[in-house]
Protein backbone atom coordinates (compact mmCIF):
# COMPACT_ATOMS: atom_id res chain seq x y z
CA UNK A 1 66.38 34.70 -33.67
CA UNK A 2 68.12 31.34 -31.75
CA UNK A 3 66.99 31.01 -28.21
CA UNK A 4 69.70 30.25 -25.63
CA UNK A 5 69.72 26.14 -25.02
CA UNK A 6 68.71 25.14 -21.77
CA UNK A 7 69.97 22.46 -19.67
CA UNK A 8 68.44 19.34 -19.47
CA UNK A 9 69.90 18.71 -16.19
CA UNK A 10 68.88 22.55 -14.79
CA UNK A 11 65.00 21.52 -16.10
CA UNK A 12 65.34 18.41 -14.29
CA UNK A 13 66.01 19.95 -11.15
CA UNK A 14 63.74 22.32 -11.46
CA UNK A 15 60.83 20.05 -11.67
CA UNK A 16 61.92 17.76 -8.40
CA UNK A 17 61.37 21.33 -6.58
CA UNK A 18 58.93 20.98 -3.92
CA UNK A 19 57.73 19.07 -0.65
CA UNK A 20 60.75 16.86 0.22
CA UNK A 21 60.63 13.56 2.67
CA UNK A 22 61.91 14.04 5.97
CA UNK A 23 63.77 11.39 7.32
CA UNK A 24 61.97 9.40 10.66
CA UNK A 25 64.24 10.08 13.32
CA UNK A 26 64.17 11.96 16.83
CA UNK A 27 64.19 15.43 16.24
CA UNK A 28 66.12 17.17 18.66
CA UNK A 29 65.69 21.08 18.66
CA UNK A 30 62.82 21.59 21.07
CA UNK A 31 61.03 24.04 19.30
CA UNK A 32 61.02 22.32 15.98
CA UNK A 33 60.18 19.02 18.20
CA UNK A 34 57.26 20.47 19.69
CA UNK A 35 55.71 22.32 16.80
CA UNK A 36 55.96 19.18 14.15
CA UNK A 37 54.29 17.15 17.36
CA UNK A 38 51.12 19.68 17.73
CA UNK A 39 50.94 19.95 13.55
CA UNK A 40 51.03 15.20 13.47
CA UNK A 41 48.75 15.25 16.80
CA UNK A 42 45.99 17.33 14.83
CA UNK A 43 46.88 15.69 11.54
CA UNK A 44 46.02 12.05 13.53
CA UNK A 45 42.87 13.58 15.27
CA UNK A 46 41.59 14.50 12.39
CA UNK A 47 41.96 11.06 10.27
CA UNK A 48 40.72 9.54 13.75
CA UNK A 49 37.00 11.27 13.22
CA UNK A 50 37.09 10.38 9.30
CA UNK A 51 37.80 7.27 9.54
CA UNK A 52 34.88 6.77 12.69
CA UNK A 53 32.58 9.10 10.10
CA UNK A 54 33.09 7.81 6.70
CA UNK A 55 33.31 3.62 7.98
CA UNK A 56 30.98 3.92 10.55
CA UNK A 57 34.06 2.35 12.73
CA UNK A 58 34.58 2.80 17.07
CA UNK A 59 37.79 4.66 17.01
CA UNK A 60 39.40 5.77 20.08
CA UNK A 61 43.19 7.38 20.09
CA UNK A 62 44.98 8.31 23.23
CA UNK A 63 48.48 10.18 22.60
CA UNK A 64 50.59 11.23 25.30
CA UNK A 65 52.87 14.10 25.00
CA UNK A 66 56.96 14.14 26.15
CA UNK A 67 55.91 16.51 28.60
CA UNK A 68 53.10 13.90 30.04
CA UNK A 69 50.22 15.84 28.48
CA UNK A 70 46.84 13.48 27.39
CA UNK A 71 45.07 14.12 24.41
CA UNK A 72 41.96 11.78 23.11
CA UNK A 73 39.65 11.18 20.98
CA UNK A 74 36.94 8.73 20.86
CA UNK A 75 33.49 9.03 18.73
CA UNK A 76 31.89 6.80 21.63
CA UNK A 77 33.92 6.20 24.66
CA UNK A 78 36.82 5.61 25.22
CA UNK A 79 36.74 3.71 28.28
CA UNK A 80 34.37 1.24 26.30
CA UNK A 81 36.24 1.07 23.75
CA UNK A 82 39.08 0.14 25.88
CA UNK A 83 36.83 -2.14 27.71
CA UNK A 84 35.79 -3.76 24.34
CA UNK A 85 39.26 -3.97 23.07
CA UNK A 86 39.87 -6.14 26.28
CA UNK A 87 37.15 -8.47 25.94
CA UNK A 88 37.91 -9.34 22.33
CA UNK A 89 41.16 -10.33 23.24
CA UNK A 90 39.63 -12.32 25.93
CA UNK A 91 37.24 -14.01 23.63
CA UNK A 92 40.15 -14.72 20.88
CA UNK A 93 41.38 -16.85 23.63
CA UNK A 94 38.61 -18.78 24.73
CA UNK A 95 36.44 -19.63 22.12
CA UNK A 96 33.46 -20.69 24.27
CA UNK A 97 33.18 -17.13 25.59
CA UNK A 98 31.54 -16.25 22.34
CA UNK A 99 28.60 -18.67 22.87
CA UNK A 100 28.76 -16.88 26.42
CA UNK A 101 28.55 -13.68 24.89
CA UNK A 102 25.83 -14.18 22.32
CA UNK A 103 23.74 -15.88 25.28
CA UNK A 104 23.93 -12.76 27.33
CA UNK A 105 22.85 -10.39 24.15
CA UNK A 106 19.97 -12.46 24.16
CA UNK A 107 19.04 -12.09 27.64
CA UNK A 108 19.76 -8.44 27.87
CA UNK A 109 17.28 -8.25 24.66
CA UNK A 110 14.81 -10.63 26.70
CA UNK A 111 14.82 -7.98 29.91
CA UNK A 112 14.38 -5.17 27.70
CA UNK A 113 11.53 -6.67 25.99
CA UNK A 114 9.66 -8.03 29.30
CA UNK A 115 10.67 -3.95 30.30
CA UNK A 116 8.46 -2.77 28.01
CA UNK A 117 5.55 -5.00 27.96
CA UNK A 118 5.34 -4.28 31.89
CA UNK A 119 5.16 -0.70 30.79
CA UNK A 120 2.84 -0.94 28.14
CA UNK A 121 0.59 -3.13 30.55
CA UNK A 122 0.51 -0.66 33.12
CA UNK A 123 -0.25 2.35 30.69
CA UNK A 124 -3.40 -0.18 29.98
CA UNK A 125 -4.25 -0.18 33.42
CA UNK A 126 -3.86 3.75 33.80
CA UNK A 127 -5.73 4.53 30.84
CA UNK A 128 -8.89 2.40 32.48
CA UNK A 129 -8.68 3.81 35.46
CA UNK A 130 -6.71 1.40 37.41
CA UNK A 131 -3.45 1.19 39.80
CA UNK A 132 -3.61 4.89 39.77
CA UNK A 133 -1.81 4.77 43.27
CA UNK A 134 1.85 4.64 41.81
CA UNK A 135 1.44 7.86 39.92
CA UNK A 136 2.26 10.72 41.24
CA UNK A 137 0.61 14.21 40.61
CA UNK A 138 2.56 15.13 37.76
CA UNK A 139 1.99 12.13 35.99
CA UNK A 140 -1.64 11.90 36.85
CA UNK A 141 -2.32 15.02 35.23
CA UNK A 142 -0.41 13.97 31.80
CA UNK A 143 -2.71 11.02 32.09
CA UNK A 144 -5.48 13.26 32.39
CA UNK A 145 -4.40 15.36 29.32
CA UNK A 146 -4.03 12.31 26.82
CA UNK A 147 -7.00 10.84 28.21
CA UNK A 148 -9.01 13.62 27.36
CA UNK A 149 -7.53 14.29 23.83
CA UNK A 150 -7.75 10.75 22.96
CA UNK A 151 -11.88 11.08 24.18
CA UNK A 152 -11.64 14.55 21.61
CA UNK A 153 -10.59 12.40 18.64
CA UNK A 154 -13.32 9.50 19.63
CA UNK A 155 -16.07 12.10 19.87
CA UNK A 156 -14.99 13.78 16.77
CA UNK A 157 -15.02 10.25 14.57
CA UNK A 158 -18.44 9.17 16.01
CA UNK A 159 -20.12 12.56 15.18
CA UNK A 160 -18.61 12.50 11.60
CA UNK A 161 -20.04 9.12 11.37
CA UNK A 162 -23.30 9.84 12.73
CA UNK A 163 -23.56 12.83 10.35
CA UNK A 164 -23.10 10.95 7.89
CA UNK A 165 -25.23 8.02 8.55
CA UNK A 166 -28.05 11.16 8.98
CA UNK A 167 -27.32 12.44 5.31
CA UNK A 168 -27.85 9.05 4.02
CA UNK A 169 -31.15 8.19 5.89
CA UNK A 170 -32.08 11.43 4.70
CA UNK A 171 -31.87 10.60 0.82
CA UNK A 172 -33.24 7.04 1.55
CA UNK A 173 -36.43 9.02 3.06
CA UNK A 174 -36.65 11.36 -0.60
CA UNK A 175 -36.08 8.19 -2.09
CA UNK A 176 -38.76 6.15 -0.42
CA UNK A 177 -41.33 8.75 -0.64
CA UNK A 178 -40.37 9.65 -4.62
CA UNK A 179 -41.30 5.73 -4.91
CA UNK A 180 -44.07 5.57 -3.14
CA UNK A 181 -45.74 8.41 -5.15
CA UNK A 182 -45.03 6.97 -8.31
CA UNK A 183 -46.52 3.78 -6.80
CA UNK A 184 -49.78 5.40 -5.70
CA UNK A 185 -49.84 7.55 -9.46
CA UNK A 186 -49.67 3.69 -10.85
CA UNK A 187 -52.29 2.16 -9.07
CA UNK A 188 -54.41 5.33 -9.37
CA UNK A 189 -54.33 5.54 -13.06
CA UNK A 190 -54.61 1.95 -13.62
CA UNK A 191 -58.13 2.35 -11.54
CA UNK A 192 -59.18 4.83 -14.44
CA UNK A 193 -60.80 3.76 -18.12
CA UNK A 194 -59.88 5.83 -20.66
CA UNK A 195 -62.88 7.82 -21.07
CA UNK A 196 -61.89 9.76 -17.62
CA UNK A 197 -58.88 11.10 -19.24
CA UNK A 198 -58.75 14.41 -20.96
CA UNK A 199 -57.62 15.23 -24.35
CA UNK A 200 -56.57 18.95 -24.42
CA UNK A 201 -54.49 17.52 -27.71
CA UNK A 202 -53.95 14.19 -29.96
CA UNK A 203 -51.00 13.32 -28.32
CA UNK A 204 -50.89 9.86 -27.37
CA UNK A 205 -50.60 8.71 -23.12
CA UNK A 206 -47.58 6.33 -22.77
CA UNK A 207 -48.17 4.02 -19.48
CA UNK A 208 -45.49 3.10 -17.32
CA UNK A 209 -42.58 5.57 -18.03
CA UNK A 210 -41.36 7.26 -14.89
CA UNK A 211 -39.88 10.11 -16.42
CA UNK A 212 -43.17 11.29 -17.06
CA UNK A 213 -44.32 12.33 -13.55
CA UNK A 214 -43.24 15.17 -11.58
CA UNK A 215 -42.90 13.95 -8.59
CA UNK A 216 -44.75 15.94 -5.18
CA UNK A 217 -42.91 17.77 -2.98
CA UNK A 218 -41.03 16.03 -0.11
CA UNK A 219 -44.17 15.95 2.65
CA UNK A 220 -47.21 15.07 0.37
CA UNK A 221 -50.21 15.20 2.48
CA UNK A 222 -52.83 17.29 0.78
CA UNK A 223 -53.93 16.39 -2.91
CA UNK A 224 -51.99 18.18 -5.38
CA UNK A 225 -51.72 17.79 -9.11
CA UNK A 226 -49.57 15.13 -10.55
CA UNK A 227 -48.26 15.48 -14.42
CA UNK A 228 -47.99 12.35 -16.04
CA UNK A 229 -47.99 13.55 -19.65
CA UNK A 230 -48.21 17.31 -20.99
CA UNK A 231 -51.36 16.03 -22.52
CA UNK A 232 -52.54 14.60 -19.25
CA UNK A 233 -53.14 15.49 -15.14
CA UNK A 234 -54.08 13.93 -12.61
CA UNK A 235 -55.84 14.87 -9.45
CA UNK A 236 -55.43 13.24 -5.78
């Protein structure tokens, strides 16, 4: 079976179909006029904000329709901008306005810093009780409130640290006394000869180990037995 030829030039033509260019001139039916402008205003508004997104740039676009209409965009102000725009041309031709320029950045950074040192000063003096006459009753009572939260969280540490410093004065004490028993269980059996001891078997008494005694209870005050061999007792 043949298939009918095609021609080249017909192909050719058909693959140029599609979006053509439009040539830049003044379009003169109204209608066409005014919908191309509303479709290039919002086409331009749009690349405006990506452009001030994406490069973190200060964009500001002012359009004016043929009918006098104002439409603007600017992602900070654009007034400032405008006011920026002017000063950069100002400084591009004077160069010493940029030492000028720099100097005042540095002095507006110098007031704002003194700003808040005053501040920071007088929230000092609040917190201690001072120059309480400038406040007013709303701020006196938000002075109250942090004052007493911030005495919460000081209360709270010290009694976590005196707890603490109880439970470990607590195990020195055990400690003290469980070494001051073996000390007396020491001295005591190095006061006895030999003979005193009794033999309930031939196991031999090894002196001086302290895993050998079971220690007293915590308060020892009355004599009680104290084992310092399964072969041996002795009595306080």
């Amino acid at each position: 079976m043949e298939f009918p030829k095609q021609n080249p030039e017909s192909s050719s033509q058909s693959k140029k179909i599609g979006r053509g260019k439009i040539e830049i001139k003044r379009i003169e039916n109204t209608t066409n006029r005014q919908v191309t402008f509303c479709k290039r205003r919002n086409g331009l508004l749009k690349k405006a904000y990506e452009l001030s997104v994406l490069c973190d740039a200060e964009v500001a676009l002012i359009v004016f329709s043929s009918r006098g209409r104002l439409y603007e965009y600017a992602n900070n102000s654009v007034r400032a901008t405008i006011d920026r725009y002017k000063k950069a041309c100002a400084d591009s031709s004077n160069p010493g306005s940029i030492t000028e320029a720099n100097t005042q950045f540095y002095q507006q950074e110098a007031t704002k810093l003194r700003r808040q040192i005053r501040e920071i000063q007088n929230l000092n003096r609040h917190i201690l009780g001072e120059a309480l006459s400038t406040l007013n009753f709303k701020e006196l009572k938000n002075l109250e409130a942090r004052l007493e939260k911030g005495i919460g969280r000081v209360r709270s540490k010290k009694n976590e640290m005196l707890l603490a410093e109880i439970e470990f004065m607590e195990k020195r004490e055990i400690q003290l006394q469980n070494d001051n028993m073996y000390l007396r269980a020491r001295v005591f059996i190095s006061s006895l000869s030999p003979s005193q001891f009794t033999h309930t078997h031939t196991h031999t008494y090894i002196l001086g180990i302290p895993s050998c005694i079971n220690y007293a209870p915590k308060h020892f005050i009355s004599p009680a037995y104290i084992s310092i061999h399964p072969c041996y007792s002795v009595i306080f």
